[in-house]
N, C-alpha and C. Protein backbone atom coordinates (compact mmCIF):
# COMPACT_ATOMS: atom_id res chain seq x y z
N UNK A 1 6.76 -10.78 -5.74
CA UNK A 1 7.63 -11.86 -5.33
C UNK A 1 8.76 -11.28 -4.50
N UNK A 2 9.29 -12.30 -3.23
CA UNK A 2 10.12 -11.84 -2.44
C UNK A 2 11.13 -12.51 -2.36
N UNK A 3 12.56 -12.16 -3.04
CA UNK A 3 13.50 -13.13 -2.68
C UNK A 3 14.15 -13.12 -1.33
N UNK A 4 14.15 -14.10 -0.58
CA UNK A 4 14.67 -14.31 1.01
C UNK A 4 15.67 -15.43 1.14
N UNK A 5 15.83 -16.04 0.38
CA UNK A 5 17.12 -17.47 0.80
C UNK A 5 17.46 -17.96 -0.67
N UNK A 6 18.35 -17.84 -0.97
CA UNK A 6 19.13 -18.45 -2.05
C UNK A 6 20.66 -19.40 -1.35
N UNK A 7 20.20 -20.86 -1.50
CA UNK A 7 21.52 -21.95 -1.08
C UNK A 7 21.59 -22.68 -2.36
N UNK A 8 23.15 -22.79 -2.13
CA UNK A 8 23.40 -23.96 -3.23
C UNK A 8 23.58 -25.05 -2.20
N UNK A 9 23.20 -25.54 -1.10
CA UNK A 9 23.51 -26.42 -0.33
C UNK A 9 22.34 -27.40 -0.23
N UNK A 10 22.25 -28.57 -0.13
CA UNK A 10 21.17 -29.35 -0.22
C UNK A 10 20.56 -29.27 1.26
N UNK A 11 19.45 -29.28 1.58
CA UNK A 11 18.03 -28.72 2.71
C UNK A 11 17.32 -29.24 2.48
N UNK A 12 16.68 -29.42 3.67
CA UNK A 12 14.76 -29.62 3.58
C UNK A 12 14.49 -28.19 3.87
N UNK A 13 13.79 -27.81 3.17
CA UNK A 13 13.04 -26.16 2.99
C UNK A 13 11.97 -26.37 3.91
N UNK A 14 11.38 -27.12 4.21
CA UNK A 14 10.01 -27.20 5.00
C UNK A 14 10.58 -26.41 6.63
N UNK A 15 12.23 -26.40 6.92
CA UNK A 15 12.29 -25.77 8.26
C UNK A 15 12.54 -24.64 8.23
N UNK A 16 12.29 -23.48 6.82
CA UNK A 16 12.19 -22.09 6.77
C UNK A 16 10.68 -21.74 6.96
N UNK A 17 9.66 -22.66 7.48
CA UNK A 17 8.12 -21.88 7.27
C UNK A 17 8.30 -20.88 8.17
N UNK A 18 8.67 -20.70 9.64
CA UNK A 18 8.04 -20.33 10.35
C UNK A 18 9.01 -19.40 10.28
N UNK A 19 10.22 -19.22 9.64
CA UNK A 19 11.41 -17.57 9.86
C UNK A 19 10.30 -16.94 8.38
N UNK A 20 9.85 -17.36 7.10
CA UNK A 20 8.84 -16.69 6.42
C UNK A 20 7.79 -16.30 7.08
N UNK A 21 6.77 -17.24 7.50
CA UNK A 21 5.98 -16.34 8.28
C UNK A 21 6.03 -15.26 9.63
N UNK A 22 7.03 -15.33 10.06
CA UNK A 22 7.73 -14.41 10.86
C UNK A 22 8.04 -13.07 10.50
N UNK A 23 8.48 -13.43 9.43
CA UNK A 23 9.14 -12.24 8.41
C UNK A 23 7.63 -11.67 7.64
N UNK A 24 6.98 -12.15 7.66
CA UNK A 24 6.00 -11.81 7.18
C UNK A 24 5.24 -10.85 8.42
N UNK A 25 5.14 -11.56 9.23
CA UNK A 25 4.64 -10.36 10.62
C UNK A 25 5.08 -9.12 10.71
N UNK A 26 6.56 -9.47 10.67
CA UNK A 26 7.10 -8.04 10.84
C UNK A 26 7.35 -7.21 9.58
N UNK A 27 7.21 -7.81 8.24
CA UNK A 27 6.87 -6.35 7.21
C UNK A 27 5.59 -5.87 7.39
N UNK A 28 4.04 -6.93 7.74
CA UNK A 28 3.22 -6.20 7.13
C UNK A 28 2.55 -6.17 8.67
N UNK A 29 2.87 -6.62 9.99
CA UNK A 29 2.74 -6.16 11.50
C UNK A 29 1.42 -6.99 11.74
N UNK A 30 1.00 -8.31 11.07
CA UNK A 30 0.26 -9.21 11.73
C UNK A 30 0.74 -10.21 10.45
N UNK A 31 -0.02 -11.68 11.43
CA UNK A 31 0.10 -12.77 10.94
C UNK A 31 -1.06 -12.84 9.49
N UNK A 32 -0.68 -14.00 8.52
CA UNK A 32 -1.34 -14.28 7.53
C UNK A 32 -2.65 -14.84 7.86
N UNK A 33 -3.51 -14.71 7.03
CA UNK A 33 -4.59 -15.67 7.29
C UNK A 33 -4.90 -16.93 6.85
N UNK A 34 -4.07 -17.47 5.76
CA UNK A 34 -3.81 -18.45 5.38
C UNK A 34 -1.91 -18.54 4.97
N UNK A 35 -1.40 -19.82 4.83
CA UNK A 35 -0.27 -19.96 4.30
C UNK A 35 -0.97 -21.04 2.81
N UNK A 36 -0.11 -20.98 1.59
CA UNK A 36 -0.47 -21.66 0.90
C UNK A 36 0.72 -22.24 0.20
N UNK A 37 1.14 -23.64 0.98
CA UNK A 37 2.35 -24.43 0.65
C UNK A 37 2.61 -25.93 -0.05
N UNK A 38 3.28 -26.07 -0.37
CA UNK A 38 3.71 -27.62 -0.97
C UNK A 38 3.54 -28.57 0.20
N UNK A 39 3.53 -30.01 -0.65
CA UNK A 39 3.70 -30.93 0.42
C UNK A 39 4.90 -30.83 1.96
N UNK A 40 5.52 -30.57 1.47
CA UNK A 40 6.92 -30.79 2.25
C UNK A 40 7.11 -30.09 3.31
N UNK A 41 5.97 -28.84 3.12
CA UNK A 41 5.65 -27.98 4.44
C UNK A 41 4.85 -28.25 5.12
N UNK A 42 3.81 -29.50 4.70
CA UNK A 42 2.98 -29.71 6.15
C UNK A 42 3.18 -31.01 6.85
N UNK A 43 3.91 -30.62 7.60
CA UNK A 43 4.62 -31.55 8.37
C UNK A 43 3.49 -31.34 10.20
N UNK A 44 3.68 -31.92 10.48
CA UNK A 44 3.12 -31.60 11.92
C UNK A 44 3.12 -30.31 12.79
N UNK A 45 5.03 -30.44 13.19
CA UNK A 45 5.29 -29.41 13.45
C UNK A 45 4.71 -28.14 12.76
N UNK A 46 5.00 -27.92 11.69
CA UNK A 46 3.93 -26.89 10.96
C UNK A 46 2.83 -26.66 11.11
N UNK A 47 1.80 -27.39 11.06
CA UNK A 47 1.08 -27.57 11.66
C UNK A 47 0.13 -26.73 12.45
N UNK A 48 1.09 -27.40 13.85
CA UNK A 48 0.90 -27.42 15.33
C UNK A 48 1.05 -25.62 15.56
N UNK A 49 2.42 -25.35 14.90
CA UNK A 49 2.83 -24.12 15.19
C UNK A 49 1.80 -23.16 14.29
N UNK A 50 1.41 -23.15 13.18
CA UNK A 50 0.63 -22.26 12.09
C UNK A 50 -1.04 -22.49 13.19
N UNK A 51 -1.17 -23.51 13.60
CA UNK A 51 -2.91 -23.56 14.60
C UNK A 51 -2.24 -22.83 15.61
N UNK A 52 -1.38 -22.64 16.50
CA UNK A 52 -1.16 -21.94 17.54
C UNK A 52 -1.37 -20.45 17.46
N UNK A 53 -0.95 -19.90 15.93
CA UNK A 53 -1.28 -18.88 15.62
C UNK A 53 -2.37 -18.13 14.80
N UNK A 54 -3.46 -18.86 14.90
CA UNK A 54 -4.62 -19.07 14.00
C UNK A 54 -4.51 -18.81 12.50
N UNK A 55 -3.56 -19.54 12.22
CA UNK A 55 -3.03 -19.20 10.53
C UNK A 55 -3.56 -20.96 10.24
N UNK A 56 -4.24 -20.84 9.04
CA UNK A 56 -4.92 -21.54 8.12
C UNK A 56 -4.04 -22.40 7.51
N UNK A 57 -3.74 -23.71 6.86
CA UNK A 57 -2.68 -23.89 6.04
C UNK A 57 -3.42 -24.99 5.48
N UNK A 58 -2.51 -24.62 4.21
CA UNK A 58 -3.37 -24.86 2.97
C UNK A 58 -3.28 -26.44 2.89
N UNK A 59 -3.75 -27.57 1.85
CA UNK A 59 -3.76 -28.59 1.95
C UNK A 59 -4.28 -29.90 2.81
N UNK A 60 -4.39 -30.96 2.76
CA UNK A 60 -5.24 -31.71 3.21
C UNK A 60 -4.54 -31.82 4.57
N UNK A 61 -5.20 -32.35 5.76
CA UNK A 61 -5.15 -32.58 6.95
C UNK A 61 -4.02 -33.97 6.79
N UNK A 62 -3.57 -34.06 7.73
CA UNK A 62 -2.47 -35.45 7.72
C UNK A 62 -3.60 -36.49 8.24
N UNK A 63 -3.14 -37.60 7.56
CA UNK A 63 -3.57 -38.95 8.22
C UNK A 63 -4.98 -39.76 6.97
N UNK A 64 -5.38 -40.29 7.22
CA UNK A 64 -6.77 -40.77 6.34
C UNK A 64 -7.80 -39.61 6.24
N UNK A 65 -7.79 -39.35 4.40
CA UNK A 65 -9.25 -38.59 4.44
C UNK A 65 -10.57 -38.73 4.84
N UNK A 66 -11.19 -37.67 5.28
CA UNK A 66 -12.37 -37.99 5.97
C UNK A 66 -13.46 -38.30 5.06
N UNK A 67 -13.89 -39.28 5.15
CA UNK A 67 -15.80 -39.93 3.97
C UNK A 67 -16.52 -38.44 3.39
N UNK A 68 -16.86 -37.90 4.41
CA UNK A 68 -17.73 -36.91 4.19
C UNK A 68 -17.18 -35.69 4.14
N UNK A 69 -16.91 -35.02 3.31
CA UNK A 69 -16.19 -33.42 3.40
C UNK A 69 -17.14 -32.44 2.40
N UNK A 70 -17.51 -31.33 3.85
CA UNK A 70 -18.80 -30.45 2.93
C UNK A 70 -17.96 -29.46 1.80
N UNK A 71 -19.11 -29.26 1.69
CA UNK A 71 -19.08 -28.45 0.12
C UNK A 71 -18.01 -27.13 0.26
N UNK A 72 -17.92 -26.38 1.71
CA UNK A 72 -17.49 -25.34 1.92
C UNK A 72 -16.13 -25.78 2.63
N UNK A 73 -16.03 -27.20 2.66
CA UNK A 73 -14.04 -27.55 2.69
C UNK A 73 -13.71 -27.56 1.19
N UNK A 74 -14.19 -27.98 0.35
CA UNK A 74 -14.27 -28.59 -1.36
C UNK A 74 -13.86 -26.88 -1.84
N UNK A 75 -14.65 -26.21 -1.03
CA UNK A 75 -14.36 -25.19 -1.84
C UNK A 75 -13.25 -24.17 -1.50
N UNK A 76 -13.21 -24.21 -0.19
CA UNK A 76 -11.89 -23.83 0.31
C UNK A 76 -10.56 -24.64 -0.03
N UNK A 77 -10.47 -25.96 -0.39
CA UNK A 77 -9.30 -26.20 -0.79
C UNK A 77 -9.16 -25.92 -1.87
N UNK A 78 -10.17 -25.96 -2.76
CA UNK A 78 -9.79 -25.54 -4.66
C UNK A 78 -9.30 -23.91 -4.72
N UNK A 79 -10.06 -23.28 -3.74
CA UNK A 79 -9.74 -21.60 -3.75
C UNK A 79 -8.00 -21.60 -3.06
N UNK A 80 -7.36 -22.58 -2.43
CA UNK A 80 -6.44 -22.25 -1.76
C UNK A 80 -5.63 -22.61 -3.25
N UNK A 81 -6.03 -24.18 -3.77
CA UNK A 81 -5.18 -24.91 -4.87
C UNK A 81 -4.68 -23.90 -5.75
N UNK A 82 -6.04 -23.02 -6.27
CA UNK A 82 -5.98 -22.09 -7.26
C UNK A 82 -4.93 -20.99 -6.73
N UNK A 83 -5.09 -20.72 -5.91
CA UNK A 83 -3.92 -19.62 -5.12
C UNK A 83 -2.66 -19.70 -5.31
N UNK A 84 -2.22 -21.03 -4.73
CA UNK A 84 -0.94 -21.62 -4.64
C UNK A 84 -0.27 -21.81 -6.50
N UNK A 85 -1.47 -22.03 -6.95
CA UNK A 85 -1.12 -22.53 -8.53
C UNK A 85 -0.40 -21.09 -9.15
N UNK A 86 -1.04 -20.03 -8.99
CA UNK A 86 -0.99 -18.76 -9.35
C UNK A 86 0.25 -18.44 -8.99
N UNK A 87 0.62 -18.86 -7.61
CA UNK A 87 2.26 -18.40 -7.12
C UNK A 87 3.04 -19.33 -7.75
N UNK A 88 3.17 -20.70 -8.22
CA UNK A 88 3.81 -21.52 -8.89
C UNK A 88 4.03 -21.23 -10.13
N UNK A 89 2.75 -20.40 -10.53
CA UNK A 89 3.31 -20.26 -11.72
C UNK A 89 3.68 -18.77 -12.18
N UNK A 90 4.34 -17.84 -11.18
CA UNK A 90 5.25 -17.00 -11.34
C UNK A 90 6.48 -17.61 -11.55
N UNK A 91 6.79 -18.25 -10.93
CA UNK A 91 8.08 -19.12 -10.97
C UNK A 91 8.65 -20.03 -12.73
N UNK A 92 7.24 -20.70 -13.37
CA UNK A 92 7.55 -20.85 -14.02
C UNK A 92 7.37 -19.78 -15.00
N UNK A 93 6.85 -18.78 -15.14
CA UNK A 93 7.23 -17.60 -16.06
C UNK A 93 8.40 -16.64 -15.78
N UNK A 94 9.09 -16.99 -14.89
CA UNK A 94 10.01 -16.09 -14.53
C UNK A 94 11.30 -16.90 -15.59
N UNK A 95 11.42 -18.67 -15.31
CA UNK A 95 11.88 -19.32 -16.33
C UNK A 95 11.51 -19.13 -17.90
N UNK A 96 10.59 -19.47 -18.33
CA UNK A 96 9.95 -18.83 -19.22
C UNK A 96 10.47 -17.55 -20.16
N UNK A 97 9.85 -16.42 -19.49
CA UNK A 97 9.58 -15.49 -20.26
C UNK A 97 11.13 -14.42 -19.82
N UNK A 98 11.45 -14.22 -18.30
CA UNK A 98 12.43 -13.49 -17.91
C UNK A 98 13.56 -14.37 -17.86
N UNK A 99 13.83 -15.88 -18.65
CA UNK A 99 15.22 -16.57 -18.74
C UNK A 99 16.07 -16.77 -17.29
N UNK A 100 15.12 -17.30 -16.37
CA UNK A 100 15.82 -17.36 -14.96
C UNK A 100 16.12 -18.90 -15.20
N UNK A 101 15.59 -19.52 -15.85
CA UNK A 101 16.74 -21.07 -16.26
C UNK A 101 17.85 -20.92 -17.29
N UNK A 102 17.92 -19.68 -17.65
CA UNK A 102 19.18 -19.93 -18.67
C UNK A 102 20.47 -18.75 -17.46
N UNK A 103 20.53 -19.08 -16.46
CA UNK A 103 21.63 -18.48 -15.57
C UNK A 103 22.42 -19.49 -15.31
N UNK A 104 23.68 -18.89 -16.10
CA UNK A 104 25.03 -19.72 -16.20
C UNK A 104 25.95 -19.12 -16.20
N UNK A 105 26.08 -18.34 -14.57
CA UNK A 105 26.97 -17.24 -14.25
C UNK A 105 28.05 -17.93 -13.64
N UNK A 106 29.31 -17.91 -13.60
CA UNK A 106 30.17 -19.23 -12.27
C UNK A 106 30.17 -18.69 -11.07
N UNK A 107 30.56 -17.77 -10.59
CA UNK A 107 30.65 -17.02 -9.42
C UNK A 107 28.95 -16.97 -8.30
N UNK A 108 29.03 -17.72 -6.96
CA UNK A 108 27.64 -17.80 -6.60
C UNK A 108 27.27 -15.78 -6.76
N UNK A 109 28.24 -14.96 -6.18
CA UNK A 109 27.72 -13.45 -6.19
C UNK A 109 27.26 -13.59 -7.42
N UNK A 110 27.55 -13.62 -8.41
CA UNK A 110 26.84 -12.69 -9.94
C UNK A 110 25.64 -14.12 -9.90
N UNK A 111 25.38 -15.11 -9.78
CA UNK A 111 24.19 -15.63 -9.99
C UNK A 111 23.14 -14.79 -8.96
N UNK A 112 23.46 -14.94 -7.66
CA UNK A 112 22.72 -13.98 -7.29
C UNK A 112 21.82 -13.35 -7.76
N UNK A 113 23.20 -12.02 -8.02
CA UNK A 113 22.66 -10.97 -8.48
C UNK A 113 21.98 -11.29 -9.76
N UNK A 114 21.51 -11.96 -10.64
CA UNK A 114 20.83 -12.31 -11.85
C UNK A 114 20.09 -12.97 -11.84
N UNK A 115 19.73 -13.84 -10.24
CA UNK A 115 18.55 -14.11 -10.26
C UNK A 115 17.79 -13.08 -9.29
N UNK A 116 18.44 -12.27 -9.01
CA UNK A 116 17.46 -10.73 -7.67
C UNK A 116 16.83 -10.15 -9.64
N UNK A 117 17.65 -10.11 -10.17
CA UNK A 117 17.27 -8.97 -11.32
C UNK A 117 16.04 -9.59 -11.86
N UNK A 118 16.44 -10.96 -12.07
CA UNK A 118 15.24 -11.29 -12.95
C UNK A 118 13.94 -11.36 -12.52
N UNK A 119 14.04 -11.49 -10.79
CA UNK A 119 12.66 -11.36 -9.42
C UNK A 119 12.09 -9.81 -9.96
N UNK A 120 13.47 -9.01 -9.66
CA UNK A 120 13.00 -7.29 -9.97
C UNK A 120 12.22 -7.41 -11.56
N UNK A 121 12.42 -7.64 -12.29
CA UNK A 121 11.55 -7.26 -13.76
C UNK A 121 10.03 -8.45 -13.68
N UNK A 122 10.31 -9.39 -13.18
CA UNK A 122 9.02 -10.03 -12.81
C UNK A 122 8.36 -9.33 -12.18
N UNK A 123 8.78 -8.47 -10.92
CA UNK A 123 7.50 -7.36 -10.23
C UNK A 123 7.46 -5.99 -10.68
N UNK A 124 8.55 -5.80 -11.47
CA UNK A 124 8.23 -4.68 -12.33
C UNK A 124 7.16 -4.66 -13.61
N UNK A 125 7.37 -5.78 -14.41
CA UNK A 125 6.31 -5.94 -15.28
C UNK A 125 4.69 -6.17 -14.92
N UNK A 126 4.68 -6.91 -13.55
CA UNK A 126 3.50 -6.73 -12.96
C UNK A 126 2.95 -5.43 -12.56
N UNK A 127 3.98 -4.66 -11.98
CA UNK A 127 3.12 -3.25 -11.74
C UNK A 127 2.83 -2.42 -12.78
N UNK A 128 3.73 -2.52 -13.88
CA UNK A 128 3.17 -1.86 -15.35
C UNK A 128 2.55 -2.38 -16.04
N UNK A 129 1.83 -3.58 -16.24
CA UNK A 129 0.46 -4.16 -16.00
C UNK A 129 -0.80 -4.00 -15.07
N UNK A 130 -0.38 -3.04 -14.24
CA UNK A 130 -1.52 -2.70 -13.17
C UNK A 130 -1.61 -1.61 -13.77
N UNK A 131 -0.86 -0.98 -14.03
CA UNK A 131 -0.67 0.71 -14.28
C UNK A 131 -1.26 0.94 -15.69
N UNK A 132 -1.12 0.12 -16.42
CA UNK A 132 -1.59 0.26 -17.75
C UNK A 132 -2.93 -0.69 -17.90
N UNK A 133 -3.64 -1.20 -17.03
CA UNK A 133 -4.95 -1.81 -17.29
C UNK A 133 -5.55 -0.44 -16.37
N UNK A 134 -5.00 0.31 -15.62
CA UNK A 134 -5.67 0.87 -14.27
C UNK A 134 -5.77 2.60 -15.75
N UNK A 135 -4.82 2.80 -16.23
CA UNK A 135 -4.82 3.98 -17.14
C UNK A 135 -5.57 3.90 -18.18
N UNK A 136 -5.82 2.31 -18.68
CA UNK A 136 -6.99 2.20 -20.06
C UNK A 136 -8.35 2.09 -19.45
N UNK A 137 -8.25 2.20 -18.09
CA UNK A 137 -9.81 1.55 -17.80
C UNK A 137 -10.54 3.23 -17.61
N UNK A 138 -9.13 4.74 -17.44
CA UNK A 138 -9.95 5.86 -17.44
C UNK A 138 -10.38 5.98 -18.68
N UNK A 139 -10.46 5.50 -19.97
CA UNK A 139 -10.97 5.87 -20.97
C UNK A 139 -11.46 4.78 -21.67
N UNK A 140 -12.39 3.61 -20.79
CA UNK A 140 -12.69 2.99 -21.57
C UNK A 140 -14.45 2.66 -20.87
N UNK A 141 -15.26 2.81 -21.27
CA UNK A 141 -16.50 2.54 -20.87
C UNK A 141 -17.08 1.22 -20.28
N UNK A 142 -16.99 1.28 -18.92
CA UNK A 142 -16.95 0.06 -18.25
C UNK A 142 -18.46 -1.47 -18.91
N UNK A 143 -19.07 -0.21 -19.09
CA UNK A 143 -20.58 -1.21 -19.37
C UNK A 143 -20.30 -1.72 -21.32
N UNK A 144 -19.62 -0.94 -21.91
CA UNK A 144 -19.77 -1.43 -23.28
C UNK A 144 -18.44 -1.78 -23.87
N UNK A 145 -17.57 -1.35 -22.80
CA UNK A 145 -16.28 -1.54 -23.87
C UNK A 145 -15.80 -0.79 -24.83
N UNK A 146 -16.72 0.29 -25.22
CA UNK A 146 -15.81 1.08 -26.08
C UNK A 146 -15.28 2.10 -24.99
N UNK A 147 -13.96 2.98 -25.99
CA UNK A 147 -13.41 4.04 -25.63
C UNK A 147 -14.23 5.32 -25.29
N UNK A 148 -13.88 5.89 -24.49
CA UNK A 148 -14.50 6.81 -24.58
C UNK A 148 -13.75 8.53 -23.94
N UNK A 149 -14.16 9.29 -24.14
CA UNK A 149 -13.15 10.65 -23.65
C UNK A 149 -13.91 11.59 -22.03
N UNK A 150 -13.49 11.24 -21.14
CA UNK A 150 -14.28 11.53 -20.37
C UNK A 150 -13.84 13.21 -20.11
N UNK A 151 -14.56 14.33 -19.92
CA UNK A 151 -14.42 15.53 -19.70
C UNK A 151 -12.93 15.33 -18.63
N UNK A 152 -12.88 14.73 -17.33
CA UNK A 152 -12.29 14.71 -16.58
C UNK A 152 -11.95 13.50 -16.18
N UNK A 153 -10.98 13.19 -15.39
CA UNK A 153 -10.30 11.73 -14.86
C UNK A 153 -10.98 11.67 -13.58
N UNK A 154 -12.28 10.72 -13.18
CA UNK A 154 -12.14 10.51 -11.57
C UNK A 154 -11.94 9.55 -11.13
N UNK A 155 -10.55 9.55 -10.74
CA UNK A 155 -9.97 8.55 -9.84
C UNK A 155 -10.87 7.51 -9.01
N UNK A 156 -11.50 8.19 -8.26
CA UNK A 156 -12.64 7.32 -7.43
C UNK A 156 -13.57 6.51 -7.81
N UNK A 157 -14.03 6.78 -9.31
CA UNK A 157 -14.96 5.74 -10.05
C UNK A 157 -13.82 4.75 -10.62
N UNK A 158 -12.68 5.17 -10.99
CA UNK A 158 -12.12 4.00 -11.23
C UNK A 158 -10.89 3.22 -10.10
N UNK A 159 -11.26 3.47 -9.17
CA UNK A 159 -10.86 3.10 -7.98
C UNK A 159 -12.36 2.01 -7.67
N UNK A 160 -12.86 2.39 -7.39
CA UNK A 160 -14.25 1.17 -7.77
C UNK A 160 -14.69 0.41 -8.34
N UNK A 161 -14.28 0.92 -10.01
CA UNK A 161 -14.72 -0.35 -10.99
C UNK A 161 -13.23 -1.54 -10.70
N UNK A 162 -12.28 -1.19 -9.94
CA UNK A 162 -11.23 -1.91 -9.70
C UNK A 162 -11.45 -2.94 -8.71
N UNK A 163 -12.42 -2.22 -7.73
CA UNK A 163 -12.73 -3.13 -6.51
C UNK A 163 -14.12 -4.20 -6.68
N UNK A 164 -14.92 -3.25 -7.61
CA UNK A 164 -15.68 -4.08 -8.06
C UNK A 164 -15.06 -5.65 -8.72
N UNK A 165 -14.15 -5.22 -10.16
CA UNK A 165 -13.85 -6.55 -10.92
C UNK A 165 -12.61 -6.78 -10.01
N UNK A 166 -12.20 -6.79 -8.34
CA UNK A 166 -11.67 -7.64 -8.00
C UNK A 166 -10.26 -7.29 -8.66
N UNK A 167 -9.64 -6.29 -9.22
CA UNK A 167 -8.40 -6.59 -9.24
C UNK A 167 -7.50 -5.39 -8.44
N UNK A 168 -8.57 -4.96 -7.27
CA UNK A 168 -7.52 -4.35 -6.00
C UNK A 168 -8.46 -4.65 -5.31
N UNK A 169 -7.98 -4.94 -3.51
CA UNK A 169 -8.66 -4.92 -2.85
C UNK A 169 -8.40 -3.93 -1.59
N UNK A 170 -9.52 -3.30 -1.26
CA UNK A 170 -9.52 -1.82 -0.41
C UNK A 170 -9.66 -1.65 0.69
N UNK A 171 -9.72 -3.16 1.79
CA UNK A 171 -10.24 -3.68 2.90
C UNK A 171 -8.98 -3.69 3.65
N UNK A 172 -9.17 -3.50 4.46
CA UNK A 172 -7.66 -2.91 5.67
C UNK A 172 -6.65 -4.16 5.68
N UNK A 173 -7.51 -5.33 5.69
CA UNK A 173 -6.19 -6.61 5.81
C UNK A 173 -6.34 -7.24 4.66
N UNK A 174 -5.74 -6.50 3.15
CA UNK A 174 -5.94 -7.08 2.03
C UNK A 174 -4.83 -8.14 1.96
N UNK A 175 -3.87 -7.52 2.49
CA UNK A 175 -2.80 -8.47 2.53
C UNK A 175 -2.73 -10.16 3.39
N UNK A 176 -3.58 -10.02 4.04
CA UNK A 176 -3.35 -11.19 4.97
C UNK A 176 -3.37 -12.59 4.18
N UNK A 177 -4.16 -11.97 3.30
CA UNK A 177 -4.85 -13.23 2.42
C UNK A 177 -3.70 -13.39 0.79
N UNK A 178 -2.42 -12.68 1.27
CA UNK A 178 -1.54 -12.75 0.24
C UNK A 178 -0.25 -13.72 0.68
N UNK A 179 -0.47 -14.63 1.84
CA UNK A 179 0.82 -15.38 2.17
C UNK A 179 0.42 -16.44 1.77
């Protein structure tokens, strides 16, 4: 998770898409391949500008749905739904579990800073969850599940059984498919 705009001022958020995806170019030096947003971001303009740049965006087309929609739109929107759901619901575990609804700091600086902290231990606990499924998986026997003591650690088989079950991906634009 990336914190980029914190206002206490009332906005329509839908006119930050394109300084995010911007910002997104220039950390990871190309555009996304999909965006996956709320209603309020697909506005036309959005749109217009996300097709100009062959970026994908998530959610139904504006105007009357179409009668007939194949199997491989059906399934691309549930794979995007599921996506978007997944990022929504960092947000509500960050409330949840790291107490980012109980911030009742007065000063806007110290809220801030206590809601950057509580972003930081949300992606901290995620990477020591990578680190510790990625460290039990050297001693655990992929086909049966039990433990096991391997003479030696090779990185590379379990760099594989990772890519295999999908929870890294090793393909040059893994990221594209993370906006």
């Amino acid at each position: 998770m990336f914190l980029d705009k914190i206002s206490w001022e009332n906005f329509n958020e839908s006119c930050h898409l394109k300084e995010q995806v911007e910002k997104y170019k220039e950390t990871f030096g190309y555009y996304p391949e999909s965006v996956h947003v709320d209603k309020i971001y697909r506005t036309r303009e959005n749109r217009n500008w996300c097709k100009e740049r062959g970026i994908r965006i998530s959610g139904p087309k504006l105007g009357r749905p179409p009668k007939n929609v194949s199997e491989e739109e059906k399934k691309q929107a549930h794979s995007d739904e599921c996506f978007r759901n997944a990022i929504e619901g960092k947000f509500g575990q960050a409330k949840r579990r790291f107490s980012l609804n109980l911030v009742m700091t007065k000063l806007p600086e110290t809220s801030i800073t206590s809601i950057a902290i509580t972003f930081l231990f949300v992606n901290l606990s995620k990477l020591l969850r990578q680190f510790l499924s990625l460290f039990l998986s050297l001693f655990t026997n992929n086909r049966t599940g039990e433990l096991i003591k391997p003479p030696f650690i090779n990185f590379d088989y379990t760099l594989n059984n990772f890519y295999v079950l999908k929870l890294i991906d090793l393909s040059e634009n893994s990221w594209s498919k993370v906006a």
